[in-house]
Protein backbone atom coordinates (compact mmCIF):
# COMPACT_ATOMS: atom_id res chain seq x y z
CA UNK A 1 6.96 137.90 69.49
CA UNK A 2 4.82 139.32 72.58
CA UNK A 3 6.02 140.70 75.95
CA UNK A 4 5.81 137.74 77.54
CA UNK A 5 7.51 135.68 74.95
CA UNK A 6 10.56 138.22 74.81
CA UNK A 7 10.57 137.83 78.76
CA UNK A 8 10.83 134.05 78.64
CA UNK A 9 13.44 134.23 75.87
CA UNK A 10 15.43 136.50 77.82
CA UNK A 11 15.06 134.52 81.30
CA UNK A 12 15.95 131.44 79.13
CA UNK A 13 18.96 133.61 77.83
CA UNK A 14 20.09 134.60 81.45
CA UNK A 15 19.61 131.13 82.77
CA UNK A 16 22.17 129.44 80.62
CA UNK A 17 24.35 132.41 81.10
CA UNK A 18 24.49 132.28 84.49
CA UNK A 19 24.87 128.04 84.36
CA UNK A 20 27.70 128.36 81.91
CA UNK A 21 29.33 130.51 84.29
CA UNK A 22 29.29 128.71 87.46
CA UNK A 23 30.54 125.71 84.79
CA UNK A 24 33.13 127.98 84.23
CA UNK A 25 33.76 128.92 87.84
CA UNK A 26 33.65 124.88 88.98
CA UNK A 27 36.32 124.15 86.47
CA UNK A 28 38.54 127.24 87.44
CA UNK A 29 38.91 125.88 91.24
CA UNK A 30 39.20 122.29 89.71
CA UNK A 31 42.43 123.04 87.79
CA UNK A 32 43.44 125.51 90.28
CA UNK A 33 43.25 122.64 93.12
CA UNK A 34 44.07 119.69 91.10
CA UNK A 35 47.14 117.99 90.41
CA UNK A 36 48.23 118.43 86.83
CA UNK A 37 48.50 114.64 86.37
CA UNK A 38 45.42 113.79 87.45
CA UNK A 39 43.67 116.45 85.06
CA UNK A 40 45.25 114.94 82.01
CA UNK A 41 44.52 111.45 83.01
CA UNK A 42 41.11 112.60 83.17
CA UNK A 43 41.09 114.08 80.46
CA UNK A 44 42.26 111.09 78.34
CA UNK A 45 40.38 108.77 80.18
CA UNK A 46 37.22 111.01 78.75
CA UNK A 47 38.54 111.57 75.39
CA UNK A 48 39.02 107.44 74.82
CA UNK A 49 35.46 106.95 76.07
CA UNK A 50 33.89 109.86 73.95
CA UNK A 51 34.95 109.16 70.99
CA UNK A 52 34.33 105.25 71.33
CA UNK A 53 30.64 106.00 71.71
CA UNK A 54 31.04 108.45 68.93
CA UNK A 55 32.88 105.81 66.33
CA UNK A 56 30.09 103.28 67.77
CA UNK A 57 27.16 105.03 67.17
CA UNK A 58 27.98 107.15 63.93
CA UNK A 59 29.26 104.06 62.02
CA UNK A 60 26.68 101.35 63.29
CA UNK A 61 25.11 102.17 59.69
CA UNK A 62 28.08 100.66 57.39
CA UNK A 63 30.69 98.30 57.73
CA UNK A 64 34.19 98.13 58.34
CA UNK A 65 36.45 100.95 56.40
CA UNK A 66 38.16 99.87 53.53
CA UNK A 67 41.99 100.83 55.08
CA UNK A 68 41.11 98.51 58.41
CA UNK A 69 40.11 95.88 56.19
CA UNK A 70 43.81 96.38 54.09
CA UNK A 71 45.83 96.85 57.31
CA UNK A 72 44.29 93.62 58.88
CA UNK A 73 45.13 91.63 55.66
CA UNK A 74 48.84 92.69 56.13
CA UNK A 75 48.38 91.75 59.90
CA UNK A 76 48.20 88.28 58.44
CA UNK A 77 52.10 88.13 57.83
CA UNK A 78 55.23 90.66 58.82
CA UNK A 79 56.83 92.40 56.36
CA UNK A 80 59.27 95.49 56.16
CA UNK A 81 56.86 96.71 53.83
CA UNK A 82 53.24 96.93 51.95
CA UNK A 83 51.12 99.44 49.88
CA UNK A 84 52.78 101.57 52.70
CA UNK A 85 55.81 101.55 55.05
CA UNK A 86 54.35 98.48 57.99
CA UNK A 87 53.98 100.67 60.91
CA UNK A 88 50.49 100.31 60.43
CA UNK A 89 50.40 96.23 59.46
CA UNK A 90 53.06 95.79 62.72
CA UNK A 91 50.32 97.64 65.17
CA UNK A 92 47.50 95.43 63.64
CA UNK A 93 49.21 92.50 63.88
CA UNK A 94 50.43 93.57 67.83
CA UNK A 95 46.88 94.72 68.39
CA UNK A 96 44.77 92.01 67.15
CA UNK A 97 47.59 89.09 69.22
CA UNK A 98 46.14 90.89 72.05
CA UNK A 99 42.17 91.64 71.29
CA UNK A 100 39.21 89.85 69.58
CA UNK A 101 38.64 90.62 65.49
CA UNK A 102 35.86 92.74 66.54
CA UNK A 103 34.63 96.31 65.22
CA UNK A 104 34.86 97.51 68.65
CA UNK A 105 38.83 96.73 68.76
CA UNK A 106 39.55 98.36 65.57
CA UNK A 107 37.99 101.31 67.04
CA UNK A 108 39.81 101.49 69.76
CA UNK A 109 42.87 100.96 68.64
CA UNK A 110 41.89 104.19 66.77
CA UNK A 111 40.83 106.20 69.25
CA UNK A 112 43.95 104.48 71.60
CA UNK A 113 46.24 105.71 69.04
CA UNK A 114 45.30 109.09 69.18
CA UNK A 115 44.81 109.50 72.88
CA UNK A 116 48.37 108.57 72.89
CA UNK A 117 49.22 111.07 70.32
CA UNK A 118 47.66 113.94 72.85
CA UNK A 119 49.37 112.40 76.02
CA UNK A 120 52.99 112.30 74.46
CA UNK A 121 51.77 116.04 73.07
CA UNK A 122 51.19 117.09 76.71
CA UNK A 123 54.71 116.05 77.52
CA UNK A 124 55.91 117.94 74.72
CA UNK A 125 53.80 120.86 76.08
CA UNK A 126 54.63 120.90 79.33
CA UNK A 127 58.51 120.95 78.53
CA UNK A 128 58.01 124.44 77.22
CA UNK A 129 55.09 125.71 78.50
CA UNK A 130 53.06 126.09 82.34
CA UNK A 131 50.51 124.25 83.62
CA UNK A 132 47.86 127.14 82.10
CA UNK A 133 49.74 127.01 78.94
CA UNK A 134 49.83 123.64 78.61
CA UNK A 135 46.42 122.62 79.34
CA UNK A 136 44.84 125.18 77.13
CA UNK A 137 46.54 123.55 74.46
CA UNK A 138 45.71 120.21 75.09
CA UNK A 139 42.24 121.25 75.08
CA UNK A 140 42.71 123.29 71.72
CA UNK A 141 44.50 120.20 69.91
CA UNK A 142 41.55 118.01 71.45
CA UNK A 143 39.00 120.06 69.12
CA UNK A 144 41.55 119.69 66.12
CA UNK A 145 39.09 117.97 63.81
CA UNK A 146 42.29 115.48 62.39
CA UNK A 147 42.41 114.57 66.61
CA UNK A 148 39.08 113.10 66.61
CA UNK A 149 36.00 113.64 64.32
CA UNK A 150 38.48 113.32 60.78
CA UNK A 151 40.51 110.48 62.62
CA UNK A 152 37.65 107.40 61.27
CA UNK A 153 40.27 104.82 60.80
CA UNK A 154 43.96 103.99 62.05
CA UNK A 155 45.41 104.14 58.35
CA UNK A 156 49.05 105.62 57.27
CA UNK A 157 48.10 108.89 58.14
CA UNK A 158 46.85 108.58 61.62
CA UNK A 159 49.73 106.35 62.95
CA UNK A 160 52.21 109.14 62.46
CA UNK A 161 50.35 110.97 64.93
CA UNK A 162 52.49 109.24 68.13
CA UNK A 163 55.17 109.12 66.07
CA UNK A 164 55.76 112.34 65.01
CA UNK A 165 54.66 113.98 68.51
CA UNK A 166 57.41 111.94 70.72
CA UNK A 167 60.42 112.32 67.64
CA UNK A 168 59.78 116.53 68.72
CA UNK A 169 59.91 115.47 72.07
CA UNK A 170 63.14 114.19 72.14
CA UNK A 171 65.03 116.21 69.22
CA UNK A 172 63.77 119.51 71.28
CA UNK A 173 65.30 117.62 74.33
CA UNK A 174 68.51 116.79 72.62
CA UNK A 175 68.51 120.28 70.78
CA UNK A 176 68.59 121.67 74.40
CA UNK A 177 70.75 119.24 75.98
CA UNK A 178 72.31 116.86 74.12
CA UNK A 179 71.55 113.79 75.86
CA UNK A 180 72.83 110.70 73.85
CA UNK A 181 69.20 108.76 74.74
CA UNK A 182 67.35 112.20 73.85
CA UNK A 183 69.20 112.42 70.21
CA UNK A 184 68.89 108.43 69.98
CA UNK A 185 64.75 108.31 70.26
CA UNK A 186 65.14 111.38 68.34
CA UNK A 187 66.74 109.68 65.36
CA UNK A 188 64.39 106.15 65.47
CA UNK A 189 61.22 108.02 66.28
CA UNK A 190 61.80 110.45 63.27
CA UNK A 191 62.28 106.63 61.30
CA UNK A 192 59.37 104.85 62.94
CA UNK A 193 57.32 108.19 61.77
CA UNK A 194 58.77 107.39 57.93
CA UNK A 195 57.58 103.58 58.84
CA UNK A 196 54.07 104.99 59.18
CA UNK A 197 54.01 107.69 55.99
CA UNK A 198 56.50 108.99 53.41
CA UNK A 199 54.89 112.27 54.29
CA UNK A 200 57.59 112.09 56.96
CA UNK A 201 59.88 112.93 55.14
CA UNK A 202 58.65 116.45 55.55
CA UNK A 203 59.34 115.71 59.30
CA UNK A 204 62.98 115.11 58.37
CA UNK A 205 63.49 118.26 56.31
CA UNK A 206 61.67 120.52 59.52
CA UNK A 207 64.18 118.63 61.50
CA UNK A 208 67.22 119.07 58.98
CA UNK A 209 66.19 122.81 59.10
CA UNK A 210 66.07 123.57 62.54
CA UNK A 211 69.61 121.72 63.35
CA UNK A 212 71.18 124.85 61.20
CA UNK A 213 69.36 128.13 62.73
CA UNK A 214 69.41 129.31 65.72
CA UNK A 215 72.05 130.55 68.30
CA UNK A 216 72.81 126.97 69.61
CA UNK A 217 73.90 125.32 66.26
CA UNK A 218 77.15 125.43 66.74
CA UNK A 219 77.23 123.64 70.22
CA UNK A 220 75.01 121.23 68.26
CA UNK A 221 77.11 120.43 65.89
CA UNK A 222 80.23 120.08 67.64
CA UNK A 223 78.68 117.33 70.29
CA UNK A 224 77.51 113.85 69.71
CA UNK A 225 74.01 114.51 69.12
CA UNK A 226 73.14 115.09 65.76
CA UNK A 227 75.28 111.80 65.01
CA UNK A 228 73.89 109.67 67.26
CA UNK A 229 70.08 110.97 66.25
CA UNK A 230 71.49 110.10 62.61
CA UNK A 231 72.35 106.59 64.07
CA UNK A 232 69.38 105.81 65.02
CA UNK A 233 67.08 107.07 62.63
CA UNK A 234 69.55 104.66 60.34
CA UNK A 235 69.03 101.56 62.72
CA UNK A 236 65.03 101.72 62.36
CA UNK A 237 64.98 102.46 58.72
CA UNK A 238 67.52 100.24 56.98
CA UNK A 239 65.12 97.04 57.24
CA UNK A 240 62.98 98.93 55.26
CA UNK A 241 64.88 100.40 53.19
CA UNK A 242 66.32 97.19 52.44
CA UNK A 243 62.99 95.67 51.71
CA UNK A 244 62.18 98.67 49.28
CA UNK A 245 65.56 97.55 47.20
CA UNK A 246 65.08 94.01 47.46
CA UNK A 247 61.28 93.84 45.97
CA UNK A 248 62.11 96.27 43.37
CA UNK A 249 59.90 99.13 46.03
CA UNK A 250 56.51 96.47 45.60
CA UNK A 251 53.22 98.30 46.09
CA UNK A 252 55.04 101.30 48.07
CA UNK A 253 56.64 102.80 44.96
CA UNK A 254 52.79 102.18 42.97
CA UNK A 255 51.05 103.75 45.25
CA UNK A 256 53.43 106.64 45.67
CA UNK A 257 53.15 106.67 41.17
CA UNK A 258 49.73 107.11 41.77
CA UNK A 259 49.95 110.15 43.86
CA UNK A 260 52.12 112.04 41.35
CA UNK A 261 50.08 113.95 38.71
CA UNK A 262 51.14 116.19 35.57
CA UNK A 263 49.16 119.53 36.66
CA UNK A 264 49.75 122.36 34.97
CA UNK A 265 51.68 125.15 37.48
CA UNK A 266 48.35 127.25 37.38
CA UNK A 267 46.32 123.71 38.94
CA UNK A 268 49.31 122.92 41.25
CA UNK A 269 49.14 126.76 42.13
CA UNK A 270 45.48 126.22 43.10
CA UNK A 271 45.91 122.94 45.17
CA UNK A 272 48.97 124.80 46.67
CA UNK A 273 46.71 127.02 48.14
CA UNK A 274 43.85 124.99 48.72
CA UNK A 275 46.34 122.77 51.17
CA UNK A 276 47.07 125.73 53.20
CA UNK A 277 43.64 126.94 53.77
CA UNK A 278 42.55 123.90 54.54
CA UNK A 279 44.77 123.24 56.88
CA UNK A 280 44.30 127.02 58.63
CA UNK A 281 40.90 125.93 58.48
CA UNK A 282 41.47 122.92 60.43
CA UNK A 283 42.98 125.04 63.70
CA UNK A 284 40.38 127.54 63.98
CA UNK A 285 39.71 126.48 67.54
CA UNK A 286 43.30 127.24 68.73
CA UNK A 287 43.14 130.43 66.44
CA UNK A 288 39.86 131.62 67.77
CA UNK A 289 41.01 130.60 71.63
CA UNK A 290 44.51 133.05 71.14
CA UNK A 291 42.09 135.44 70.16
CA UNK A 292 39.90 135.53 72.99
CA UNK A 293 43.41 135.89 74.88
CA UNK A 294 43.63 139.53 73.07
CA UNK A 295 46.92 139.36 72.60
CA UNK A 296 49.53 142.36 72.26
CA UNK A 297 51.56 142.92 68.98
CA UNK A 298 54.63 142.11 70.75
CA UNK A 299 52.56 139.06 71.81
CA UNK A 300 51.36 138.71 67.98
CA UNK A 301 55.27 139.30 67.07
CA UNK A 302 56.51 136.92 69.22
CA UNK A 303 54.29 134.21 67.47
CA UNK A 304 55.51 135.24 64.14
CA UNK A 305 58.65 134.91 65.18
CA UNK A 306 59.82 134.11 68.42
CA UNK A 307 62.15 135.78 70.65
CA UNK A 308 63.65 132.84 72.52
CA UNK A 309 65.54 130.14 70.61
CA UNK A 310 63.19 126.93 72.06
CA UNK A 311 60.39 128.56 71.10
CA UNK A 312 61.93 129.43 67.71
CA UNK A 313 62.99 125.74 67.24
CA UNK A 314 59.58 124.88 68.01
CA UNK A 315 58.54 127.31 65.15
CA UNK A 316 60.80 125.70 62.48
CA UNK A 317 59.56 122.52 63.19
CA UNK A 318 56.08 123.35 63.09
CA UNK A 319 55.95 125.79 60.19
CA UNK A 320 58.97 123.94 57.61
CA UNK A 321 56.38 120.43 57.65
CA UNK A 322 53.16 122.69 56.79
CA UNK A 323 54.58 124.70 54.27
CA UNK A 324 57.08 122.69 52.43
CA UNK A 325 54.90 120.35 51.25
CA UNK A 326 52.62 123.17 48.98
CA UNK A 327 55.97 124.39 48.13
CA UNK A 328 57.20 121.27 46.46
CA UNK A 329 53.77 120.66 44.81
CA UNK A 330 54.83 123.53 42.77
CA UNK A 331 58.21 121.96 41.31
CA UNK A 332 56.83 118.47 41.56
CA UNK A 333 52.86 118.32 41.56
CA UNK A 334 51.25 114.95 43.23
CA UNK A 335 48.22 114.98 44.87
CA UNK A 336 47.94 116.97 48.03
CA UNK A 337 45.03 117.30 50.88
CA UNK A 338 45.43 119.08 53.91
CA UNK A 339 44.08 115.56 55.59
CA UNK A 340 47.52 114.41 55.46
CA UNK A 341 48.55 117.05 58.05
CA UNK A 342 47.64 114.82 60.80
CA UNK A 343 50.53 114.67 62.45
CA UNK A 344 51.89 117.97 62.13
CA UNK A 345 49.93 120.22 65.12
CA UNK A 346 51.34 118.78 68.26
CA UNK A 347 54.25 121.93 68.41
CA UNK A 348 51.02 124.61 67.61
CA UNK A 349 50.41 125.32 71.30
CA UNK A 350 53.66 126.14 71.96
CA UNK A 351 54.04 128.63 69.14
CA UNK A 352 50.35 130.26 69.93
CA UNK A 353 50.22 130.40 73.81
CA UNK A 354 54.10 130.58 74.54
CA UNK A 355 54.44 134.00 73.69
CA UNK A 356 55.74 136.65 75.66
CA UNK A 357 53.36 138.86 77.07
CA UNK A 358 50.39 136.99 76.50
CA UNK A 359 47.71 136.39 80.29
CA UNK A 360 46.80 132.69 80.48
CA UNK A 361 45.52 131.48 83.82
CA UNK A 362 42.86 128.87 85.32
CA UNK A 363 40.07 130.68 84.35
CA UNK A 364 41.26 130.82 80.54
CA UNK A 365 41.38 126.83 80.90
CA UNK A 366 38.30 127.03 82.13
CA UNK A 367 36.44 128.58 79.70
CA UNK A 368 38.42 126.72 77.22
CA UNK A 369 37.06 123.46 79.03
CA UNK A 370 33.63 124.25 78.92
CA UNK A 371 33.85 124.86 75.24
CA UNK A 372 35.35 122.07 74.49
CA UNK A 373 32.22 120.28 76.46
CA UNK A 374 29.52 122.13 74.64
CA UNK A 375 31.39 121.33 71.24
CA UNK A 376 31.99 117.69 72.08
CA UNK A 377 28.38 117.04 73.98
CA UNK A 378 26.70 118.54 70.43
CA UNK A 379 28.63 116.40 68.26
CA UNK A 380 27.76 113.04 70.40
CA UNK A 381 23.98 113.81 70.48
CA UNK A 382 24.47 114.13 66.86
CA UNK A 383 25.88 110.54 66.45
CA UNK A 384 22.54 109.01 65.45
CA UNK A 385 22.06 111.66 62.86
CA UNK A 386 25.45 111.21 61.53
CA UNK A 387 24.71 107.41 61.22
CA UNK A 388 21.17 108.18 59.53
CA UNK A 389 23.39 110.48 57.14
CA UNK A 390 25.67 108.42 56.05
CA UNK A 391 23.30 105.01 54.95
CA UNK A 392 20.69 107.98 52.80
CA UNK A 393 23.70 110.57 51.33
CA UNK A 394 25.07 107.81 48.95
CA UNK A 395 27.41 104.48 49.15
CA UNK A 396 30.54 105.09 50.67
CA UNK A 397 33.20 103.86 48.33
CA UNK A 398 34.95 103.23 51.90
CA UNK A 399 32.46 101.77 53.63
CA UNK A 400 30.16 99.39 50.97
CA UNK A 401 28.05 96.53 52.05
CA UNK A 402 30.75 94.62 53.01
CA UNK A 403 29.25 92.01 55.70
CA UNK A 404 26.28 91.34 53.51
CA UNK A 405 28.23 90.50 50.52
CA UNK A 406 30.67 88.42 52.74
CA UNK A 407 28.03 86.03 54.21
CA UNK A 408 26.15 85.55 51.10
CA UNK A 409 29.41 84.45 49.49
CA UNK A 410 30.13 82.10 52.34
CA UNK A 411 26.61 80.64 51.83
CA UNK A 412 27.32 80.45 47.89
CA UNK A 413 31.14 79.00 48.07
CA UNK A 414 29.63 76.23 51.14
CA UNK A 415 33.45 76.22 52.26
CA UNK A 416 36.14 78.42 53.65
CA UNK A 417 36.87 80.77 50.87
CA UNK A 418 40.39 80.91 49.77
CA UNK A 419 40.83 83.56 47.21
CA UNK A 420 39.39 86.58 46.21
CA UNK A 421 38.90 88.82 43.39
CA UNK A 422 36.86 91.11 41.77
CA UNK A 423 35.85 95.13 41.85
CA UNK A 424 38.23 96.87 43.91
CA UNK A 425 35.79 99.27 45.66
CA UNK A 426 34.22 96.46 47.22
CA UNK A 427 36.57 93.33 47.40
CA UNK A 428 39.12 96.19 49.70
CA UNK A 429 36.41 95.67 52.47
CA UNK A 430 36.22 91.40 52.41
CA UNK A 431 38.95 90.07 54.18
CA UNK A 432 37.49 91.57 57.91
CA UNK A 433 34.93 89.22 57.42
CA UNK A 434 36.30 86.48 55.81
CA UNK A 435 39.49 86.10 57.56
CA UNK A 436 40.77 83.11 55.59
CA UNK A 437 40.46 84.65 52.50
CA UNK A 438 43.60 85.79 50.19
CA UNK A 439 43.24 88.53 47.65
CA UNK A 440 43.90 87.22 44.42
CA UNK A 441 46.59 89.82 42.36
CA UNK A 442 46.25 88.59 39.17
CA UNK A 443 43.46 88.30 36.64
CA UNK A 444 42.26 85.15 37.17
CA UNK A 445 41.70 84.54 32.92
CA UNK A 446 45.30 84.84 32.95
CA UNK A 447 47.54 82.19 33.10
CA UNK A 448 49.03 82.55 36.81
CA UNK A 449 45.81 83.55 37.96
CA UNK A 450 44.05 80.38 36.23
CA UNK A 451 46.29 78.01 37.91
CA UNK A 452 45.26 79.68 41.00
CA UNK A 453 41.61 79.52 40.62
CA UNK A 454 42.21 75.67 39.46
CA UNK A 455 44.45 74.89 43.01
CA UNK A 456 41.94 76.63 45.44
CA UNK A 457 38.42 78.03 45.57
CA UNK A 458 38.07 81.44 44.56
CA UNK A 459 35.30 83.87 44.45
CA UNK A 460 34.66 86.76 41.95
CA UNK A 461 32.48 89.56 43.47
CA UNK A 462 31.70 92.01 40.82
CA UNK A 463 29.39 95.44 41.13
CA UNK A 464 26.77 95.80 38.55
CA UNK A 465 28.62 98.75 37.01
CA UNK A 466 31.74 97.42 36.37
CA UNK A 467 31.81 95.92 33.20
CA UNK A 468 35.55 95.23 32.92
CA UNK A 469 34.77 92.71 36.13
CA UNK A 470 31.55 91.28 34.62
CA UNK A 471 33.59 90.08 31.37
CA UNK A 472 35.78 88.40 33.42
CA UNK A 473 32.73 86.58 35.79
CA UNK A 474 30.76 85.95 32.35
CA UNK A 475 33.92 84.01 30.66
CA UNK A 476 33.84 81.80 33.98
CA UNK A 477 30.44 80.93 34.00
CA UNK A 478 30.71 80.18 30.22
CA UNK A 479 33.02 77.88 31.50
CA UNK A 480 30.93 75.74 33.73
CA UNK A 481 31.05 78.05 36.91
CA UNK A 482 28.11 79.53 38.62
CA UNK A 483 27.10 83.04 39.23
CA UNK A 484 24.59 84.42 41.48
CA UNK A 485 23.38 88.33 41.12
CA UNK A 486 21.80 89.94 43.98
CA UNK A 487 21.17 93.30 46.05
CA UNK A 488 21.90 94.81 49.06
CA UNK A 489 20.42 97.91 51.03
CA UNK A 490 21.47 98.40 54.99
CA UNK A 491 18.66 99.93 57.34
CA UNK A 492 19.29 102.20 60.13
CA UNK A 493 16.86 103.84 62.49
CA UNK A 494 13.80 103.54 59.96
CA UNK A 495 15.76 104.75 56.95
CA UNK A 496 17.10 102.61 54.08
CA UNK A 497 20.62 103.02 51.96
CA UNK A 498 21.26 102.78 48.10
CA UNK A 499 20.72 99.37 46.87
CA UNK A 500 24.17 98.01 46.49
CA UNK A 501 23.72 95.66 42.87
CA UNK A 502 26.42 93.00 42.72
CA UNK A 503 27.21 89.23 41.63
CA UNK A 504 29.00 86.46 42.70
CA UNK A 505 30.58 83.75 40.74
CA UNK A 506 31.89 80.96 42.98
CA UNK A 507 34.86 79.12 41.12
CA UNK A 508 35.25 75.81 42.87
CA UNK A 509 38.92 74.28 43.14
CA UNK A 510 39.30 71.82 40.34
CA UNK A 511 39.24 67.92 40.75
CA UNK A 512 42.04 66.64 40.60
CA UNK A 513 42.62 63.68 38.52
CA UNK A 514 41.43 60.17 38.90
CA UNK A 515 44.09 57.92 39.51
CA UNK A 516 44.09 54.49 37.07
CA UNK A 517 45.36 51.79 37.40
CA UNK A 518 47.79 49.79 35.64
C-alpha cells in the first residue's frame, strides 16, 4: 500500500474511533440522565421491532416452520396435553383468538415471547443488582444467541423462557422473605415451566437444591413457604398429570422414548461434554463483557462462589440446571443439545456482574450498548443474505415447500381437504395453510385408516424419496384414485432452491349408497 493509502486507512481508522466514542459518550449521559424504566421500555420496544424485521426478512425465502405448523394444529382443540406438555398449544390457541393466521403473528408471538422473557429477567435483575449492574446484563442476555438469532420459532423450548425467568423471581423472593404470594407463583410458575418442557424438571431439582444450602434453610423450612410453593406447583400440574395417566402418557411419553438412546458411556461422555461447551459457547458475550471489567480474584472468587447467600442462591439455581443435565446423560443417555438451555441464563448476570469488588458504571453500559448496536445493526443488514442462504444451502427439513404443495393440493382435491397423510418431513408443515385439514394417524391401507379415507376426503402427499409413502399412494391409485407428481423450487432475490420432487394422490370420500326402493 502507498503513503497516501496508509494515510487514508489510518484517517478512516481514527474517524470511526473517534464516532464510536462520542456513541459511547451520548449513551453514558443517556443512562446517566434517564429514568431506568424508560431505558428498558426502550429497549424492548427496539428489541420487538428488530428482530421482527429480522424473522421477516431472513425467512421470506421458506415457509412456515414445521413446530408452528404442529402447535397451531393443537390450537385447534384444548387439551392437558400433546407431543408436549400444552403450554405451547394454550398460547397458540390464546394468541391466534386474538390475531389473524398470518406469518407475521406467529412471528411475533415469537419475538413477544421472548421480549417478555428479558423484561421479567430485568425484574429479576434489578432485585439483586443496581441500575449499572442490571442494565449491563440485560444488554449481555440480549446478545445471548438462544434470546434472539437461535429463537426461529415459539416451540417447547422457547416458551419456558417466561416461565422459568418469573418462577426465580418469586422463589428468590420467597427464599428471602417468605411471602405466601411470593412462594405461591413460585410453586405454579415452576409447573407452568414443566407445562412448556420436561426439561423443567431440571428447574425443579436447581430449586430442590437451593431450598437445603445456605445459611437461611432453616428459617425456610420452619415457615409456610416451601409448602405453599409445593401447593401450588401441585394446583397447575395435576391436570396434566392427570391427562398423562388417563391417555396412557399419548404422544408425550413417545416423544420423550425417542429422545432416550443406548450410547455407550464413552459417546454419552462425548455429548456430555459437547453440551457444556456449547452452552459456554453460547455466553461468550457476557464472558467477554466481565472481562473487559478486569476483574480482581476476589472478584473472580466471588463468582465461583459467592460470598453473600442471595447471590449464592442465585448460583445454585443457575449452575444445578446447566450441569445436571450432562450429569444424568451419563447414568441415563438421551439425546442432549445445548439448544435446550434456553431458558436457563436469566440468573447469569447476577452471578457475573454481582460480585464484590468488581467497577460497573454508565460508561460500562455504554460501551456495552454500543456493542450490542454494532452486533445487532450487522446481523440485520445481513438478513437478505441469510434469506439467499437458506433457499441455495439445501431444503430445510423444517421449512419445505409447504405453501406450494398446499395450494396445488387444494387445486387437485377441488374441495376443503379433510384429512391428511403422507411423508412426515413435509405433511408437519400443511395444516398452516390448510386450516381445515386433520392429520390422518393411521395408515390409511389399514383398516381404521380405510374407513377414514372412505368417510371424508383425504390427501396423500408423498416426497419422491420415500418409498415406504409411494407404496402406499401406488396401492390407492391401483384402486381407482388419482395421483399427480410434480416439482417445486422457491426463488428469492435472483437465486433458485432445490427442486422439491413430490406427488399427490387425492382420495375422494366414497359415495355413499343409492337408496332403492321397495
Amino acid at each position: 500500500m502507498s503513503i497516501a493509502g496508509r494515510d487514508a486507512a489510518r484517517r478512516t481508522n481514527q474517524g470511526l474511533v473517534a464516532a464510536i466514542d462520542r456513541l459511547v459518550e451520548f449513551g453514558r449521559r443517556y443512562v446517566a440522565d434517564t429514568g431506568e424504566g424508560t431505558i428498558v421500555l426502550t429497549v424492548l420496544v427496539a428489541f420487538l421491532a428488530v428482530w421482527m424485521v429480522f424473522w421477516t426478512i431472513s425467512t421470506a425465502s421458506v415457509d412456515i416452520h414445521v413446530d408452528n405448523d404442529e402447535a397451531l394444529l393443537w390450537a385447534k382443540h384444548f387439551a392437558f396435553g400433546y407431543k408436549h406438555p400444552p403450554m405451547t398449544g394454550w398460547l397458540f390457541m390464546a394468541w391466534f383468538s386474538i390475531f389473524p393466521r398470518q406469518q407475521w403473528a406467529v412471528d411475533l408471538l415469537n419475538v413477544t415471547n421472548c421480549a417478555v422473557a428479558l423484561g421479567i429477567a430485568w425484574r429479576l435483575l434489578r432485585d439483586h443488582l443496581d441500575k449499572d449492574r442490571a442494565l449491563l446484563g440485560l444488554i449481555a442476555l440480549i446478545l445471548i444467541p438462544l434470546y434472539e438469532v437461535k429463537a426461529e420459532v415459539l416451540n417447547a423450548n422457547t416458551v419456558m423462557m417466561p416461565f422459568w425467568a418469573a418462577t426465580l423471581l418469586f422463589y428468590l423472593r420467597a427464599r428471602r422473605g417468605l411471602g405466601m404470594l411470593d412462594s405461591f407463583l413460585a410453586g405454579a410458575l415452576a409447573s407452568c415451566t414443566m407445562l412448556g418442557k420436561y426439561w423443567a424438571v431440571f428447574l425443579f431439582a436447581g430449586m430442590a437444591a437451593a431450598a437445603l444450602i445456605g445459611p437461611g434453610t432453616r428459617r425456610f423450612w420452619r415457615s409456610l413457604a416451601p409448602y405453599v410453593m409445593a401447593a401450588g406447583a401441585t394446583v397447575v400440574l395435576a391436570p396434566h398429570m392427570w391427562w398423562l395417566v388417563s391417555q396412557h402418557g399419548g404422544g408425550a411419553i413417545q416423544f420423550a422414548e425417542s429422545v432416550a438412546n443406548q450410547a455407550s458411556f464413552a459417546t454419552a461422555l462425548k455429548l456430555s461434554l459437547y453440551y457444556i461447551f456449547g452452552a459456554i459457547a453460547y455466553v461468550v458475550v457476557p464472558l467477554i463483557f466481565l472481562a473487559a471489567l478486569r476483574p480482581s480474584k476476589a472478584a473472580l472468587a466471588d463468582i465461583a462462589w459467592p460470598a453473600d447467600e442471595e447471590r449464592r442462591q442465585a448460583w445454585i439455581l443457575l449452575t444445578v440446571p446447566l450441569v445436571l443435565p450432562a450429569l444424568v446423560n451419563l447414568v441415563i443417555p438421551y439425546r442432549l443439545t445445548p439448544d435446550w438451555t434456553f431458558p436457563n441464563w436469566a440468573l447469569l448476570p447476577v452471578v457475573l456482574y454481582g460480585a464484590r469488588g468488581l467497577v460497573v458504571d454508565d460508561r460500562a453500559v455504554a460501551r456495552a450498548g454500543v456493542f450490542a448496536l454494532i452486533v445487532v445493526a450487522a446481523i440485520v443488514i445481513a438478513t437478505p443474505v441469510i434469506a439467499a442462504f437458506r433457499i441455495t444451502y439445501g431444503p430445510d427439513r423444517f421449512r419445505p415447500h409447504f405453501r406450494h404443495v398446499a395450494e396445488l393440493a387444494q387445486d387437485l382435491a377441488g374441495k376443503p381437504i379433510e384429512f391428511v397423510w403422507g411423508s412426515e418431513d413435509i405433511v408437519g408443515g400443511l395444516f398452516y395453510y390448510l386450516p381445515e385439514a386433520q392429520r390422518l394417524n393411521t395408515n390409511p391401507l389399514a383398516p381404521d385408516g380405510r374407513a377414514i379415507s372412505m368417510a371424508h376426503q383425504l390427501v396423500v402427499v408423498c416426497l419422491t424419496e420415500d418409498a415406504a409413502c409411494r407404496r402406499t399412494a401406488d396401492a390407492l391409485t391401483e384402486a381407482g384414485v388419482h395421483t399427480t407428481i410434480a416439482t417445486s423450487t422457491r426463488r428469492f432475490l435472483g437465486v433458485s432452491s432445490q427442486p422439491l420432487n413430490f406427488q399427490i394422490t387425492v382420495v375422494p370420500q366414497a359415495e355413499p349408497p343409492a337408496r332403492t326402493m321397495d
